[in-house]
Protein backbone atom coordinates (compact mmCIF):
# COMPACT_ATOMS: atom_id res chain seq x y z
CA UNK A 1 -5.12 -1.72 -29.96
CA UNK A 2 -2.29 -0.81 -27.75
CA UNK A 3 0.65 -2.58 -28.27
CA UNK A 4 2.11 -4.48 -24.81
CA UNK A 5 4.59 -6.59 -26.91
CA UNK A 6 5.36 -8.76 -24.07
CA UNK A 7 8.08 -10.93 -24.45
CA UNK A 8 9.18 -10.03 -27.67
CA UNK A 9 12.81 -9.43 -27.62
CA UNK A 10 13.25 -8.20 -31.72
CA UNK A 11 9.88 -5.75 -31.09
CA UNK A 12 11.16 -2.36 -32.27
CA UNK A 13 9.01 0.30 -30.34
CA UNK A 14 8.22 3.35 -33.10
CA UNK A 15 9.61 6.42 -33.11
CA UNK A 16 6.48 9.33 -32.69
CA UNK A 17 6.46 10.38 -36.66
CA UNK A 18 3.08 11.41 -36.78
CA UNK A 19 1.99 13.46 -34.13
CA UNK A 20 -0.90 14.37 -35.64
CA UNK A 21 -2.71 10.88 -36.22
CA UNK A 22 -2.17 10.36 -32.33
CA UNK A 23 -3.69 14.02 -31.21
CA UNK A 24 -6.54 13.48 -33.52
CA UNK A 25 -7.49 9.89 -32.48
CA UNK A 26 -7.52 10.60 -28.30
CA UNK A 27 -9.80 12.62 -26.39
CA UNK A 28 -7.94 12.86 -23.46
CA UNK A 29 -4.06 12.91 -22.54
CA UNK A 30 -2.89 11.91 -18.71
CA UNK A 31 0.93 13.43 -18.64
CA UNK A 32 3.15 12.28 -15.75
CA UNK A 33 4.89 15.12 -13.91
CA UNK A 34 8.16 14.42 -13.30
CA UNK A 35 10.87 14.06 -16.00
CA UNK A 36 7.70 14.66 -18.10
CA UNK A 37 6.30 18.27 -17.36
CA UNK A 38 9.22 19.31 -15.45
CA UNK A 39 12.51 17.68 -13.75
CA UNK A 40 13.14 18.37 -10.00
CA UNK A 41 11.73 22.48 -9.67
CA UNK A 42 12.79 23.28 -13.77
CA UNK A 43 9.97 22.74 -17.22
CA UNK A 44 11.18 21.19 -19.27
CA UNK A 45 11.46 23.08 -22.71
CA UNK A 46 8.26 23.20 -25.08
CA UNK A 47 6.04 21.79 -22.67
CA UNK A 48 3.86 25.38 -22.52
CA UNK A 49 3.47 25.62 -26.02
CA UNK A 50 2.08 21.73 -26.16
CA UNK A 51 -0.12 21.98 -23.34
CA UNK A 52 -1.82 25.20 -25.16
CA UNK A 53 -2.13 23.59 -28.31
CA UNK A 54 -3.66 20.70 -26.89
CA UNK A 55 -6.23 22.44 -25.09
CA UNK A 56 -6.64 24.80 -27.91
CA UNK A 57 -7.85 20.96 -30.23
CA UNK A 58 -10.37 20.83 -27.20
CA UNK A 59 -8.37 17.78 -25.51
CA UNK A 60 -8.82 16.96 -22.15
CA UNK A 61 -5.19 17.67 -19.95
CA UNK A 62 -4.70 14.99 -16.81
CA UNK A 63 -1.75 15.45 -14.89
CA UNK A 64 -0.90 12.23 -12.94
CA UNK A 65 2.47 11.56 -10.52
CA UNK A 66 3.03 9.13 -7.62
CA UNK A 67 4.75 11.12 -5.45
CA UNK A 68 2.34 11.46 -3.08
CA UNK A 69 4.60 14.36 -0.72
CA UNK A 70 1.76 17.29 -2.46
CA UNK A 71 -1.97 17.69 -2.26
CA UNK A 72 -3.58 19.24 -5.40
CA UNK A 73 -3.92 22.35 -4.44
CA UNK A 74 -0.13 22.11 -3.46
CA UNK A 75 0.44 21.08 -6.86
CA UNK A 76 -1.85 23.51 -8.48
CA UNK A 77 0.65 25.89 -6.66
CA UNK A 78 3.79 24.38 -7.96
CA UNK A 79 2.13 24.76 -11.45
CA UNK A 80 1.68 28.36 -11.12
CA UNK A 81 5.34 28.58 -9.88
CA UNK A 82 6.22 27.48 -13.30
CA UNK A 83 4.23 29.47 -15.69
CA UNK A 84 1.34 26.79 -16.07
CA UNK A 85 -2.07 27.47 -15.20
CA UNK A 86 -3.50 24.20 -14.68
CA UNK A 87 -7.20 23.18 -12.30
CA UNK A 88 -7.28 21.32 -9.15
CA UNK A 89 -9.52 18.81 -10.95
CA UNK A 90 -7.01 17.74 -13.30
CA UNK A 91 -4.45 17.15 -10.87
CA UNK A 92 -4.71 13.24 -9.47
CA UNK A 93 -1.52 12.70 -7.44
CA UNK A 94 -1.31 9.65 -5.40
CA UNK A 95 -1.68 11.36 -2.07
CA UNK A 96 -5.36 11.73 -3.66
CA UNK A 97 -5.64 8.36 -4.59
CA UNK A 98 -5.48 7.31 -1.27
CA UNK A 99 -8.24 9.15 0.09
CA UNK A 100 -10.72 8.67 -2.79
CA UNK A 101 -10.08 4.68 -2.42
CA UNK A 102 -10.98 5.25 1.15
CA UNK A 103 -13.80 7.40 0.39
CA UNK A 104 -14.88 5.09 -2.50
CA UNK A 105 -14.79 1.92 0.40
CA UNK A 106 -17.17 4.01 2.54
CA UNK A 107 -14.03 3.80 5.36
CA UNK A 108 -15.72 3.78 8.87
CA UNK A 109 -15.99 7.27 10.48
CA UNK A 110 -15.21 5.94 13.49
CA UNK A 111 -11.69 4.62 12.63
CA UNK A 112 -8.75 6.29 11.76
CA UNK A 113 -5.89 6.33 9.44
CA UNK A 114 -2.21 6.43 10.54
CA UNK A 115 0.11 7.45 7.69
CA UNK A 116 3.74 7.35 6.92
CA UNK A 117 4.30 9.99 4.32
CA UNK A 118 3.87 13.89 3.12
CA UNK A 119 1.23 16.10 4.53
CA UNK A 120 -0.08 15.68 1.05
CA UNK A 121 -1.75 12.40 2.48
CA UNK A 122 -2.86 13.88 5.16
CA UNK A 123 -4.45 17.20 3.57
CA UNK A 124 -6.10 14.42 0.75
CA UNK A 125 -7.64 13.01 3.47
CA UNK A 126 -9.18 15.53 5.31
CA UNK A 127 -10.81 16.66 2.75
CA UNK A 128 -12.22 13.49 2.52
CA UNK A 129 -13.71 13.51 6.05
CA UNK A 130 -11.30 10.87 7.06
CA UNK A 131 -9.44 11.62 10.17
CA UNK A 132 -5.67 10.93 11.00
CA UNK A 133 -4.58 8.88 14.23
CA UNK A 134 -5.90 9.16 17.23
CA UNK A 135 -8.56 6.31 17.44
CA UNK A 136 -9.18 2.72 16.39
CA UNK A 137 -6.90 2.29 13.37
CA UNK A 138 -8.68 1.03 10.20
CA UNK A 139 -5.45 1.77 8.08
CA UNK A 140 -2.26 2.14 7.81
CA UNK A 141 -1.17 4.76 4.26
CA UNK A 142 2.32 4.45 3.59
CA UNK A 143 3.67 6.77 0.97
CA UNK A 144 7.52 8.91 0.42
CA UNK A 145 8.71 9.79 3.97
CA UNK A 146 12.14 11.82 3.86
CA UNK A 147 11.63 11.66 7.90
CA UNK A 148 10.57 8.39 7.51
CA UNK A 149 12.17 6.51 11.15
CA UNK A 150 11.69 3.53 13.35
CA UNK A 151 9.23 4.43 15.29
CA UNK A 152 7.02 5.31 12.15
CA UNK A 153 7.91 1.83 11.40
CA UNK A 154 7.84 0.11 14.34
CA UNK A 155 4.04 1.91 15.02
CA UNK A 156 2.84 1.15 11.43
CA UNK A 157 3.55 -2.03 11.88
CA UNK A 158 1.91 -2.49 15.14
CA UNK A 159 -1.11 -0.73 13.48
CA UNK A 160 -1.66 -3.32 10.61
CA UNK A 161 -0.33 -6.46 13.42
CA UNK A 162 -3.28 -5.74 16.49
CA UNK A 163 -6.14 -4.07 14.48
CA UNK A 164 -7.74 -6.96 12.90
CA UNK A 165 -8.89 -5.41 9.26
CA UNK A 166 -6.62 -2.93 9.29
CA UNK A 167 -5.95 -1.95 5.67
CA UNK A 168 -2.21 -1.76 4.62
CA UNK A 169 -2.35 1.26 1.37
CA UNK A 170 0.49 2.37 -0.65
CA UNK A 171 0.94 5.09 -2.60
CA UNK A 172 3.41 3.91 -4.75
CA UNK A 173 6.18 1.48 -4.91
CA UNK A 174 8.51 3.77 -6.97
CA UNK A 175 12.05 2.46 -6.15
CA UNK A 176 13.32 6.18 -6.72
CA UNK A 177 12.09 9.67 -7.06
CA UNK A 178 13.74 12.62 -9.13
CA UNK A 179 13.15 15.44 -6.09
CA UNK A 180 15.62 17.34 -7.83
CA UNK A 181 17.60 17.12 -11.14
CA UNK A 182 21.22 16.45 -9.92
CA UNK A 183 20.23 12.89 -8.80
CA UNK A 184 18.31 9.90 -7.88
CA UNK A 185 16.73 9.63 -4.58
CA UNK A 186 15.49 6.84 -2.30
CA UNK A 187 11.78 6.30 -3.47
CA UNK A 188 8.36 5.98 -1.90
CA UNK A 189 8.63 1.74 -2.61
CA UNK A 190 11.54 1.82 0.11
CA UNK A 191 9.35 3.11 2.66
CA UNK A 192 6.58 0.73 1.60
CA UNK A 193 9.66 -2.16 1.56
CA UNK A 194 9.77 -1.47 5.30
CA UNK A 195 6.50 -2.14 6.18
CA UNK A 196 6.39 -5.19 4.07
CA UNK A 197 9.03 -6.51 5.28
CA UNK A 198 8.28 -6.12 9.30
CA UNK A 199 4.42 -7.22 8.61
CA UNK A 200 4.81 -9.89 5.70
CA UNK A 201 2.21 -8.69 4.28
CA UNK A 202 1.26 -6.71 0.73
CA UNK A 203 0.32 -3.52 0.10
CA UNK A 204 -2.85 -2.07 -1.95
CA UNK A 205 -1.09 -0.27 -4.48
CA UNK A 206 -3.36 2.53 -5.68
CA UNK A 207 -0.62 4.93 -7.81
CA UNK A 208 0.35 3.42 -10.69
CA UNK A 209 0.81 0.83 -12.44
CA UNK A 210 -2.35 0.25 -10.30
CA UNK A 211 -5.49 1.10 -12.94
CA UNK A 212 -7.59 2.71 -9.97
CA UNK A 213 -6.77 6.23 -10.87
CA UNK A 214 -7.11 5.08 -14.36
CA UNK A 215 -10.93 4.18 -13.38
CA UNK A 216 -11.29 6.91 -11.67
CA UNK A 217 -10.57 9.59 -14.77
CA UNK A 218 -12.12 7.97 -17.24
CA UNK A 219 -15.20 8.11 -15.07
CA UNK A 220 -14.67 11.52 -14.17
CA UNK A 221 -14.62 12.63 -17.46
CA UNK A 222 -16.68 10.54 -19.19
CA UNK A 223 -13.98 9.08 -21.30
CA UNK A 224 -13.09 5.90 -23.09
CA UNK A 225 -10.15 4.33 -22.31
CA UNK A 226 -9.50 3.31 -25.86
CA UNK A 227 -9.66 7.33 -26.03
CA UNK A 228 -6.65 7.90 -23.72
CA UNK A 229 -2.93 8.43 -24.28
CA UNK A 230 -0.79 8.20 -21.60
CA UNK A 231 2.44 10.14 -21.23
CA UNK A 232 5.17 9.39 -19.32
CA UNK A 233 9.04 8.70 -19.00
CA UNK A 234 9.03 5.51 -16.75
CA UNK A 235 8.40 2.03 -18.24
CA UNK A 236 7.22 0.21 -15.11
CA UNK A 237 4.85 2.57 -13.88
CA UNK A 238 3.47 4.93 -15.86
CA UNK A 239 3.80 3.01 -19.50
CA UNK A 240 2.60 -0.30 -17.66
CA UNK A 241 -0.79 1.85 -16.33
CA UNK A 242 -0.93 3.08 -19.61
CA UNK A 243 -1.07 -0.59 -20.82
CA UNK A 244 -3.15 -2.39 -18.31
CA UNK A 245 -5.58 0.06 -19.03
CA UNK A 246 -6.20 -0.24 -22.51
CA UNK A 247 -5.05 3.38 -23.56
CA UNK A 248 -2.47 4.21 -25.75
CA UNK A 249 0.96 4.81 -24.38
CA UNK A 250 3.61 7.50 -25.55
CA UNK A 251 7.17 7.57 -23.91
CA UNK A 252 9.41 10.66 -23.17
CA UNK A 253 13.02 9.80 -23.25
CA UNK A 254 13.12 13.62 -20.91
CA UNK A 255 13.71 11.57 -18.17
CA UNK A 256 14.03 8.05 -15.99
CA UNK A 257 14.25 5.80 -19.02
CA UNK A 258 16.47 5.73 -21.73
CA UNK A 259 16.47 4.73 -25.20
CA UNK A 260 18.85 1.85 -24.41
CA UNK A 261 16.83 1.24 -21.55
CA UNK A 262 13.55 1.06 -23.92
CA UNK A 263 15.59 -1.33 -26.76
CA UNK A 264 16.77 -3.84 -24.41
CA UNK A 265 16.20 -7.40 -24.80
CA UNK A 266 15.53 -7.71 -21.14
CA UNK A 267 12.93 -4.78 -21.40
CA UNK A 268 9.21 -6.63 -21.98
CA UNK A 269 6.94 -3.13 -21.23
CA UNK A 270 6.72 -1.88 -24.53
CA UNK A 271 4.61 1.60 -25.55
CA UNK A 272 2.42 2.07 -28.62
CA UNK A 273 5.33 5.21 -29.49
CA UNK A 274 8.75 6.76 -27.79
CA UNK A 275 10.22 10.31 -28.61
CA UNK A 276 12.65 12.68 -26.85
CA UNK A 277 10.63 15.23 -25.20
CA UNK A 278 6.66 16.13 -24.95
CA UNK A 279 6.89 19.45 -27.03
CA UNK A 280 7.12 16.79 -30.13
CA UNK A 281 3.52 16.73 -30.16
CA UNK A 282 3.60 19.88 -31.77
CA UNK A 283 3.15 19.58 -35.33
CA UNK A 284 4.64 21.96 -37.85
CA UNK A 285 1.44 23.76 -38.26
CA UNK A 286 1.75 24.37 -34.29
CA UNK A 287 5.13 25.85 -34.45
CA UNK A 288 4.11 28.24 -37.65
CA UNK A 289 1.77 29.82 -36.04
């Protein structure tokens, strides 16, 4: 039973002692990328190793991130870059989250989709079949823009205001993004705060916390959700999918969220376990060998 903890202040999260107990009682681990896997363009240390021994124990490896700026394959790319060999299949960033909602809505050939955001969107959707402006627009995607301007605005908005139906999909709402490891940046959820704001209206949110990619693995591979960890290093998105899924939850202090962060009284997302890094999963049979 995962453990939300909601609202209780003297709740003590549990330290990852037992690595072992959690690898054998999962089938399939979702990792987040960023400040998980690796920070801006470095891996982090140890996360090789654990990603072989994991698929060594025949666990399934899902690598999950909101920024939606990369396709797969992109990513798949990026993973090479670093040393990791990792499938299309098990990549599900929220630029593909987008398009399979669309897909999985049966979205009207005949209209199109204007988006704010990477050409990750944009190759996600193609290979959908669904086709970028330049028709009737059905909706409007809206995900991390760094040339994000007002006429991007200013048409989005107009998109979602005349086109009666017209679907208003976000990525993410991540109020920052680790692009790099020297600092914080302006996330996705500002460009999304735009179009809110100028439309009044809200968003489908389809990275997480939202459990539609959630849905969409455990489908894929045929996988309880009881079956699931989740891995991440932010409590409001991916610890909070973890939870409103009904998987168990592991937190990496490697990145956005610290252990102060996790212990304080006005914290109420809770996981099932913390540790430091993601190469704890390795037991000390894994590192003797």
């Amino acid at each position: 039973m995962t453990n939300s903890a909601k609202g209780s202040a003297n709740f003590r999260v549990p330290v990852l002692s037992n690595a072992e107990d959690l690898i054998n009682s999962v089938d399939t681990f979702i990792f987040d990328c960023d400040g998980v896997i690796w920070k801006g363009e470095t891996l982090i240390d140890g996360v090789p190793e654990t990603l072989d021994m994991l698929r060594s124990r025949g666990k399934s490896l899902v690598f999950m991130t909101n920024n939606s700026t990369k396709s797969r394959k992109q990513y798949r790319k990026k993973f090479e870059a670093l040393g990791l060999t990792v499938q299309e299949e098990e990549i599900f960033p929220s630029s593909f989250a987008a398009a399979a909602y669309l897909k999985s809505i049966d979205f009207p050939q005949e209209k199109k989709v204007y988006v704010i955001g990477g050409e990750g969107i944009l190759q996600e959707l193609e290979l959908c079949g669904i086709k970028g402006i330049g028709g009737p627009v059905g909706a409007v995607v809206v995900g991390f823009d760094q040339f994000i301007n007002f006429y991007k605005i200013q048409y989005g908005t107009l998109c979602i205001r005349e086109n009666p139906g017209c679907l208003f999909i976000a990525t993410n709402c991540d109020a920052v993004g680790h692009f790099t490891d020297a600092q914080e940046w302006a996330g996705g959820g500002s460009m999304v705060g735009a179009i809110k704001g100028s439309t009044q209206k809200e968003p489908l949110v389809l990275g997480k916390p939202s459990t539609f990619m959630m849905d969409h693995v455990s489908k894929k591979f045929e996988t309880d959700k009881s079956k699931i960890c989740m891995v991440g290093d932010r409590l409001d998105t991916d610890i909070l999918f973890g939870i409103n899924s009904g998987c168990k939850t592991l937190l990496v202090l490697s990145g956005v969220t610290t252990l102060s962060m996790l212990q304080s009284p006005e914290n109420d997302i809770q996981p099932d376990f913390y540790t430091e890094k993601v190469s704890n999963l390795l037991t000390q049979n894994d590192t003797d060998v």
